[in-house]
Protein backbone atom coordinates (compact mmCIF):
# COMPACT_ATOMS: atom_id res chain seq x y z
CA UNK A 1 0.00 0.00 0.00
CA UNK A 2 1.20 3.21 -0.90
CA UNK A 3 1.43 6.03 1.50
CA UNK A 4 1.14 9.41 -0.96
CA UNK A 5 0.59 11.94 1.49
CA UNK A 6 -0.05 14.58 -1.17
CA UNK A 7 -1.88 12.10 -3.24
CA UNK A 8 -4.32 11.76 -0.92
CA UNK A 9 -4.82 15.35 0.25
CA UNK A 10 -5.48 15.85 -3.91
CA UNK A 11 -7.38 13.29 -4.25
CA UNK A 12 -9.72 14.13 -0.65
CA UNK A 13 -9.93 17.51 -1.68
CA UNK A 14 -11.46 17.24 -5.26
CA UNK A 15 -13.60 14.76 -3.63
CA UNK A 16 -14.67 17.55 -1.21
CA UNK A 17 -14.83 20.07 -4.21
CA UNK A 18 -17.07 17.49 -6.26
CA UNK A 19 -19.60 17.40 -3.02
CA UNK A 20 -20.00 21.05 -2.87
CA UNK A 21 -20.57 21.93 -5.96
CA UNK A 22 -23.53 18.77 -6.21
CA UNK A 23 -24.53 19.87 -3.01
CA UNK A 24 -24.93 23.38 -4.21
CA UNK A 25 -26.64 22.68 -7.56
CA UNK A 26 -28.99 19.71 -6.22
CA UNK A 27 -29.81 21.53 -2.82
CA UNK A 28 -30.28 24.89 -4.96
CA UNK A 29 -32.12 23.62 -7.80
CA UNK A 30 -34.57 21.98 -5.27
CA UNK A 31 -35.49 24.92 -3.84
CA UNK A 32 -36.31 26.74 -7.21
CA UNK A 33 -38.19 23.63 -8.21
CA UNK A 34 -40.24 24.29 -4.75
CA UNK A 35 -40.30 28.29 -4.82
CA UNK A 36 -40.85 28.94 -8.31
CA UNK A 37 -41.81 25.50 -10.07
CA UNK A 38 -40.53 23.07 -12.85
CA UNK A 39 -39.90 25.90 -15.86
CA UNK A 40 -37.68 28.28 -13.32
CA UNK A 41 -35.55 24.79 -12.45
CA UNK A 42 -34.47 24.41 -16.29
CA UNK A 43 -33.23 28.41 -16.03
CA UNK A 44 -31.50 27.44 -12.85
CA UNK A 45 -29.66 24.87 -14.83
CA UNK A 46 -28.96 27.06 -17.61
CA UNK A 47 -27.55 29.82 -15.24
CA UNK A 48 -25.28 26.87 -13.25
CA UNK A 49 -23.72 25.77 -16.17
CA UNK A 50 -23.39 29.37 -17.59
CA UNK A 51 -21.03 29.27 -14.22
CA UNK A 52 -19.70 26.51 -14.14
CA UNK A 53 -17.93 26.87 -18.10
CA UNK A 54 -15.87 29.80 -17.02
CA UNK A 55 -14.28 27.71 -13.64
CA UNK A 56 -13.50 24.78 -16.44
CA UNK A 57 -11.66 26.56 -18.29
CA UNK A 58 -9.88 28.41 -15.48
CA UNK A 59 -8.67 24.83 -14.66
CA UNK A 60 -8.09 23.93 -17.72
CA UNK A 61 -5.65 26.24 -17.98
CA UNK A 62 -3.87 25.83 -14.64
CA UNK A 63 -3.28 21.83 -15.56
CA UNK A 64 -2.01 23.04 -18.79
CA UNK A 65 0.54 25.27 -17.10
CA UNK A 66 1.63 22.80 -14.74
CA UNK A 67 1.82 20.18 -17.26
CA UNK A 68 4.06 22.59 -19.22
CA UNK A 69 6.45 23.56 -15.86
CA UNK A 70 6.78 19.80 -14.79
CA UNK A 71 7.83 18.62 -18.27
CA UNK A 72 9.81 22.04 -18.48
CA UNK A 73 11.42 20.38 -15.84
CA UNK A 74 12.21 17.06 -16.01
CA UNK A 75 14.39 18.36 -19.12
């Protein structure tokens, strides 16, 4: 068995990331669905993934750099 240390505190955090965010849009899309009804859910979704896009591609780019610096590297 491997003991990673920073391995695991990667791998626990985007677990806890992954939980928050479905927490947020399941929790919050439930309480549209009950406020407002079924049509204001599927503009809730629209709106989440409108901001959700822009945080992809934020992190997109910070595994692109740190590909590029760890192969930079290794040379």
């Amino acid at each position: 068995m491997s003991r990673d240390l920073r391995k695991y505190a990667r791998q626990t955090n985007f677990r806890v990331l992954v939980l928050i965010i479905l927490a947020i849009v399941v929790l919050g899309e439930a309480f549209i669905y009950f406020v407002y009804g079924p049509a204001a859910t599927v503009t809730g979704l629209i709106c989440f993934g409108g901001a959700i896009i822009p945080l992809l591609l934020i992190w997109l780019f910070l595994k692109g750099m740190d590909w590029i610096v760890k192969r930079g590297n290794e040379q």
